[in-house]
C-alpha atoms as a PDB file:
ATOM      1  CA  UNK A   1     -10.022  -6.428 -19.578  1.00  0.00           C
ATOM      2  CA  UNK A   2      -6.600  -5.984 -20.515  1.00  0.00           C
ATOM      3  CA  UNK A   3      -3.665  -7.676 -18.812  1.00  0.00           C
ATOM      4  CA  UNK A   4      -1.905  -3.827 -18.316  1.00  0.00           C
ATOM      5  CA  UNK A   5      -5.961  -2.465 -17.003  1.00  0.00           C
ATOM      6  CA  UNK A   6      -5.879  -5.444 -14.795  1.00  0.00           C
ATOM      7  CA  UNK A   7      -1.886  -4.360 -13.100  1.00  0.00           C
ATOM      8  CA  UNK A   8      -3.274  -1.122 -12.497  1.00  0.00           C
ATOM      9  CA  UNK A   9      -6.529  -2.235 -10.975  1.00  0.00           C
ATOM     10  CA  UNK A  10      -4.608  -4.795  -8.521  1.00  0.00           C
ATOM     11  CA  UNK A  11      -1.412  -2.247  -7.942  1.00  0.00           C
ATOM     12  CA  UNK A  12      -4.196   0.597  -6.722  1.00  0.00           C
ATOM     13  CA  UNK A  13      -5.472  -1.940  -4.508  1.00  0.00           C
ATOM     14  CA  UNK A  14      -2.935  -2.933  -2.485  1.00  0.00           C
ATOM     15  CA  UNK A  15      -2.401  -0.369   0.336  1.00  0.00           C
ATOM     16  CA  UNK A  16       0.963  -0.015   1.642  1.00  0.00           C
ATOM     17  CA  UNK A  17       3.387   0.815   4.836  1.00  0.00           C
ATOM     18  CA  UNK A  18       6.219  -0.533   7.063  1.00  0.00           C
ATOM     19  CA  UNK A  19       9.096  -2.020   8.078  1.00  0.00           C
ATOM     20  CA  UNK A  20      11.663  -1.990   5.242  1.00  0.00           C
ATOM     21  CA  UNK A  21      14.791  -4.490   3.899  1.00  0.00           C
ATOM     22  CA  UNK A  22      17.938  -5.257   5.633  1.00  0.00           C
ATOM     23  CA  UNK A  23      21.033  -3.836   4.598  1.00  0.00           C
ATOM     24  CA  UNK A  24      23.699  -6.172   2.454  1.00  0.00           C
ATOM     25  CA  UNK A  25      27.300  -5.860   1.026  1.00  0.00           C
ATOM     26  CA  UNK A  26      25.749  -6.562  -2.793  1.00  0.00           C
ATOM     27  CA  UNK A  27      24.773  -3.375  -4.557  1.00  0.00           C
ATOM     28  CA  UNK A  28      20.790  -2.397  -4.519  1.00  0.00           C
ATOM     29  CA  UNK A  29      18.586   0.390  -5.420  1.00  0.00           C
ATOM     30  CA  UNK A  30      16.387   2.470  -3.846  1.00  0.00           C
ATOM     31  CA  UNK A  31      14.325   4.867  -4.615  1.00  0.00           C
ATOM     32  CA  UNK A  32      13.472   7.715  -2.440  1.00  0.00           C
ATOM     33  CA  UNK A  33      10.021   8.103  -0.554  1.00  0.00           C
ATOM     34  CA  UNK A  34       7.659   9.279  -3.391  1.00  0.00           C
ATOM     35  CA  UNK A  35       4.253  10.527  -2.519  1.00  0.00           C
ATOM     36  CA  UNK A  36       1.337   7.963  -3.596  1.00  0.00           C
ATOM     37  CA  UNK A  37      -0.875  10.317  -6.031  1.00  0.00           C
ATOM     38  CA  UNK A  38      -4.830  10.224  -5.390  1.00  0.00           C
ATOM     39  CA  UNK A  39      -6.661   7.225  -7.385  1.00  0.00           C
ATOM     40  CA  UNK A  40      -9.855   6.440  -8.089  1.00  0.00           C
ATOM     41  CA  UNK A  41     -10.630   2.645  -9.469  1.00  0.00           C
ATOM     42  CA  UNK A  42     -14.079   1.848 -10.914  1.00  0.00           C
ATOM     43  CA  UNK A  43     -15.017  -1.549 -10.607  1.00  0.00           C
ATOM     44  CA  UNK A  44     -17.864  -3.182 -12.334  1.00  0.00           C
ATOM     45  CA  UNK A  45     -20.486  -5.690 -11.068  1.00  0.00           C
ATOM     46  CA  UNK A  46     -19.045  -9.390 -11.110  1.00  0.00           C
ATOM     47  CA  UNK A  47     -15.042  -8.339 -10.671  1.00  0.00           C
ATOM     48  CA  UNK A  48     -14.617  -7.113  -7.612  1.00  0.00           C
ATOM     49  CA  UNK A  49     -18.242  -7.872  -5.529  1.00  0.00           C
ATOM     50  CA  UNK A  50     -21.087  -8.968  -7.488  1.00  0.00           C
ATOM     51  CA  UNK A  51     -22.321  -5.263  -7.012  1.00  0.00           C
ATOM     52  CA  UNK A  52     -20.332  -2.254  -8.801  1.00  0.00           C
ATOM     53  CA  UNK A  53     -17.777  -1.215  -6.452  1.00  0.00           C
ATOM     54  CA  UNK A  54     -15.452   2.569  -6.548  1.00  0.00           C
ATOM     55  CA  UNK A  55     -12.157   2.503  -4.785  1.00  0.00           C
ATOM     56  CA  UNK A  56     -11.296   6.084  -3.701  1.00  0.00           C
ATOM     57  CA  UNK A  57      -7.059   6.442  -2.540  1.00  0.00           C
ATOM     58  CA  UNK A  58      -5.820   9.251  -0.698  1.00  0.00           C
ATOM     59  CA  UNK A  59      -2.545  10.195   1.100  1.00  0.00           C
ATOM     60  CA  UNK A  60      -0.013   7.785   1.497  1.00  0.00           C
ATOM     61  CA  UNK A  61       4.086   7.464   0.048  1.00  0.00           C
ATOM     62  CA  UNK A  62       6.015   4.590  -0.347  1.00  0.00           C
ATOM     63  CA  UNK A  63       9.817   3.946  -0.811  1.00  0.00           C
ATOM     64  CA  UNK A  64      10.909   0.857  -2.756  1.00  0.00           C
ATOM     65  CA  UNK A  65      14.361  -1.050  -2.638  1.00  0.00           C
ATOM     66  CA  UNK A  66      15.278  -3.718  -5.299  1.00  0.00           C
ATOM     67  CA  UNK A  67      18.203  -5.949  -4.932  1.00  0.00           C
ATOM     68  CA  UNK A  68      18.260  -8.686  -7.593  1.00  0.00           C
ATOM     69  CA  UNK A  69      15.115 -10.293  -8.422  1.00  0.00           C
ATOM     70  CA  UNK A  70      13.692  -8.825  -5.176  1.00  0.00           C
ATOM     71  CA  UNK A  71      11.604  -5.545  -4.632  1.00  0.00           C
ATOM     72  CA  UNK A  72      10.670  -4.430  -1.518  1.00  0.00           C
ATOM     73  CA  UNK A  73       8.018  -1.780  -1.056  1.00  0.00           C
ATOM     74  CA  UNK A  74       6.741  -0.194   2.269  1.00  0.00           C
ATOM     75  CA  UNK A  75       5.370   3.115   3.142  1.00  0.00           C
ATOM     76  CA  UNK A  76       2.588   4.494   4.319  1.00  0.00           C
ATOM     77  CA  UNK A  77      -0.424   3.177   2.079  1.00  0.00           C
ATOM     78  CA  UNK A  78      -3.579   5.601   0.694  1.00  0.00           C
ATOM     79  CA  UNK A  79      -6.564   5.855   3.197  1.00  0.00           C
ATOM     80  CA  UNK A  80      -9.521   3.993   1.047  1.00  0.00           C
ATOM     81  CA  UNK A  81     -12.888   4.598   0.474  1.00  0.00           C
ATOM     82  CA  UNK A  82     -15.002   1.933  -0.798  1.00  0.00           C
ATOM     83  CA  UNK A  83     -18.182   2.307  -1.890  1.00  0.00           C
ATOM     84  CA  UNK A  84     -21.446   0.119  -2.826  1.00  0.00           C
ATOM     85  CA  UNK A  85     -21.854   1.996  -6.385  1.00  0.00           C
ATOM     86  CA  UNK A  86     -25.458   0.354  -6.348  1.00  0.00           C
ATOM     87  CA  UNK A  87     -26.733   0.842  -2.914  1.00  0.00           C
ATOM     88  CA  UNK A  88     -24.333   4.020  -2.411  1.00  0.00           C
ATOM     89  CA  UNK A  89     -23.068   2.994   0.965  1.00  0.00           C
ATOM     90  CA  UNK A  90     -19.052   3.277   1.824  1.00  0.00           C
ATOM     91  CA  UNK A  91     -16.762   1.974   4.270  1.00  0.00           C
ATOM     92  CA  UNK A  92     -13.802   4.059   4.767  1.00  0.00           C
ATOM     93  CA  UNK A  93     -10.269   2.593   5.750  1.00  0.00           C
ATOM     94  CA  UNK A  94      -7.573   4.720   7.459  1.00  0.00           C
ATOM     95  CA  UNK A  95      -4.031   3.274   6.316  1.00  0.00           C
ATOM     96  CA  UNK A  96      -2.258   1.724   8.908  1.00  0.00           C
ATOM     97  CA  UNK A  97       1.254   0.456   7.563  1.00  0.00           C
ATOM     98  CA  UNK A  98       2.188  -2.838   5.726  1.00  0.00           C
ATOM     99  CA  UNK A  99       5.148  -4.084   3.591  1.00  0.00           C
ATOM    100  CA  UNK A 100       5.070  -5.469   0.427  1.00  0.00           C
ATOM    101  CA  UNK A 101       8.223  -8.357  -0.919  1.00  0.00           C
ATOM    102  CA  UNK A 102       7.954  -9.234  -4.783  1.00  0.00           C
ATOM    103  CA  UNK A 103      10.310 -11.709  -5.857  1.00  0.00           C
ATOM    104  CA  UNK A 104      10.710 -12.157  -9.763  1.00  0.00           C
ATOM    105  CA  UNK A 105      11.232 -15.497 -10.343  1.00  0.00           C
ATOM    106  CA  UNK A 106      13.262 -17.043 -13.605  1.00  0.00           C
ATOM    107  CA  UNK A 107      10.088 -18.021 -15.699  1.00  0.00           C
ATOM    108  CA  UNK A 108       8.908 -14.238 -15.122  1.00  0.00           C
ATOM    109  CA  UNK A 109       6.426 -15.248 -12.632  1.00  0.00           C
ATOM    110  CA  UNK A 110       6.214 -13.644  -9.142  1.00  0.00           C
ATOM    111  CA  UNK A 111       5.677 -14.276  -5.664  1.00  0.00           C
ATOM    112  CA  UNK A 112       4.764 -11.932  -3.794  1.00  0.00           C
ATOM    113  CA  UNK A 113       4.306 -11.268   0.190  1.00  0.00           C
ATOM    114  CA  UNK A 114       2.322  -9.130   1.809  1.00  0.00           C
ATOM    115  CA  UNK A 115       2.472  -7.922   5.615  1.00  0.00           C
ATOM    116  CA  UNK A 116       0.464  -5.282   7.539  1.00  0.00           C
ATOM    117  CA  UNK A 117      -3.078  -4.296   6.344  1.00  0.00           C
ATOM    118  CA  UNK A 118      -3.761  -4.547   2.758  1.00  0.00           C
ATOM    119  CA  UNK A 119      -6.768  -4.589   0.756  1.00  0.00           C
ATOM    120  CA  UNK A 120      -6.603  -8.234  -1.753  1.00  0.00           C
ATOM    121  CA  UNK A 121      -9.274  -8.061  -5.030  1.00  0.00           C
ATOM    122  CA  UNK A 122      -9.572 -11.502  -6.365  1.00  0.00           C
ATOM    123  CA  UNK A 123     -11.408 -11.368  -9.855  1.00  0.00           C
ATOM    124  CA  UNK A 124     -13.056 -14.729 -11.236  1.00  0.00           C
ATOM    125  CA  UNK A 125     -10.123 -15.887 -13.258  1.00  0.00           C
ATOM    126  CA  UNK A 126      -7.844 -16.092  -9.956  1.00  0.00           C
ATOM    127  CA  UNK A 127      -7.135 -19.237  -7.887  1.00  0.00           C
ATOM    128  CA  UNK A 128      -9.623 -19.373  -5.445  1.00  0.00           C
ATOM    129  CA  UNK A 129     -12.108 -17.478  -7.995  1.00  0.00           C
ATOM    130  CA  UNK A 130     -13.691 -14.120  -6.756  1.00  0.00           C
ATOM    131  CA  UNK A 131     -15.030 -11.498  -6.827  1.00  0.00           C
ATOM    132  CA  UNK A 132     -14.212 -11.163  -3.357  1.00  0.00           C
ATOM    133  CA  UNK A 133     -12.588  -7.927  -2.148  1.00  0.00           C
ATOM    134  CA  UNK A 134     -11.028  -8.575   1.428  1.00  0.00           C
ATOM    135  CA  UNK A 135      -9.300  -6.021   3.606  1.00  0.00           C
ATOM    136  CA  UNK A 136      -6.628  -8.510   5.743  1.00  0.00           C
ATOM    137  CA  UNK A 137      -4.577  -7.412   8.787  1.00  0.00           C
ATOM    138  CA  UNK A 138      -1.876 -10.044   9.047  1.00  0.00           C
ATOM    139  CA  UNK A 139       0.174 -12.180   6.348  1.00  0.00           C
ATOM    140  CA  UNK A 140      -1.017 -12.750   2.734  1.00  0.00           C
ATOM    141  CA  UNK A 141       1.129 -14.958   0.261  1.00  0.00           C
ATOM    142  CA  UNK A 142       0.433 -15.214  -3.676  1.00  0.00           C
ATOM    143  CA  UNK A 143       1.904 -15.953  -6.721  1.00  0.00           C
ATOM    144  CA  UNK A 144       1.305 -14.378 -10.427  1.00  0.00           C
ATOM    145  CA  UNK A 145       1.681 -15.791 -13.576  1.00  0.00           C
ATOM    146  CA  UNK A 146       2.280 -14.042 -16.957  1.00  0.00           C
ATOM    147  CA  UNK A 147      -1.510 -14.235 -17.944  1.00  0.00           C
ATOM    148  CA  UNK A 148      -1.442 -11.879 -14.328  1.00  0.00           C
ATOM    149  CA  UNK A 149      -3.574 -14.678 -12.734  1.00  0.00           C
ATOM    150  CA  UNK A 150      -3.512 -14.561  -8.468  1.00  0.00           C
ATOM    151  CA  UNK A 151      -2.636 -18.097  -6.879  1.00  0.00           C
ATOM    152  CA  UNK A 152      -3.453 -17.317  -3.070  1.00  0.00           C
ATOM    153  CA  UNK A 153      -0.992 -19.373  -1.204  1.00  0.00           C
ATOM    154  CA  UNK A 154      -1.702 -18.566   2.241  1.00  0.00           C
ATOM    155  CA  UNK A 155      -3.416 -15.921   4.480  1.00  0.00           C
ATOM    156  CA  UNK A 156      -2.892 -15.383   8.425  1.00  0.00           C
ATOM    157  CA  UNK A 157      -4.607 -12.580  10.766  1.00  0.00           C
ATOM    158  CA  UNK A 158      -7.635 -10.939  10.314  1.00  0.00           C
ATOM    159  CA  UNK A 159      -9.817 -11.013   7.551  1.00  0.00           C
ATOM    160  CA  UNK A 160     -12.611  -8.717   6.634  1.00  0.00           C
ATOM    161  CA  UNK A 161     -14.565  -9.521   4.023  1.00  0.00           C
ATOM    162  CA  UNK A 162     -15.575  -5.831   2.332  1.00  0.00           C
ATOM    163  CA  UNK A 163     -18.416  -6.888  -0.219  1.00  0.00           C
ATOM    164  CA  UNK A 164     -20.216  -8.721   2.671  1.00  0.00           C
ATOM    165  CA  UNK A 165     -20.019  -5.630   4.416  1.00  0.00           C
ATOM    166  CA  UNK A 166     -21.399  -3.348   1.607  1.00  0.00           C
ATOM    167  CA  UNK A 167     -23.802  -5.375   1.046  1.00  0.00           C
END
């Protein structure tokens, strides 16, 4: 899979709404809300779950504000559907808010914070190795290096692990 395949896959993923970035006196942008178009991700066996998995995204805008190295997106994220491509059974998850922080750092690496519900798809070649596909409701903190590799650094709140329940 290609690194670019592999942004898209994770940027679908991560479901988004919230609070928003304090105002400063140094210049920012911002962009105004845009509407998150309808997605469909297909997953195969061993990357997200060890089953094939679809993502279905509906609804949902975001609005993001970048001031320096930092980008701050919140909005209200896509209601999901996620479905057991092999068994056929779904789960379906109604969007409700989180915020996104993603902080370029000098060697082009980021770390990245996320707050509110969002859905996290660890494949194999991140740090700690999936698949695992887990919808949290709290804090999650990662990094991401060039080869787009996921270091988890921390996770707080609920945690729902979504192949377990497909399966």
């Amino acid at each position: 899979m290609t690194s670019t395949r592999t942004r898209a896959l994770r940027g679908a993923t991560v479901a988004l709404v919230a609070l928003g970035l304090a105002a400063s006196a140094a210049p920012a942008q911002a962009t105004p809300d845009v509407a998150t178009p309808d997605s469909t991700m297909a997953l195969p066996a061993g990357l997200a779950c060890t089953f094939p998995v679809t993502v279905t995204g509906t609804g949902g805008f975001r609005h993001e504000h970048t001031k320096g190295p930092v980008t701050t997106t919140t909005g209200l994220g896509q209601n999901l559907t996620v479905t057991n491509d092999a068994s056929g059974d779904s789960i379906r998850l109604r969007s409700s808010g989180a915020t996104s922080v993603t902080t370029t750092l000098p060697d082009g690496s980021k770390h990245v914070v996320l707050l509110g519900a969002n859905l996290v798809i660890l494949f194999p070649t991140d740090i700690p190795a999936g698949p695992s596909m887990t919808l949290y409701k709290g804090r999650v903190e990662y990094t991401v290096d060039a080869a787009e590799t996921w270091t988890i650094v921390s996770t707080s709140g609920r945690a729902t692990d979504l192949c377990e329940a497909l399966s």
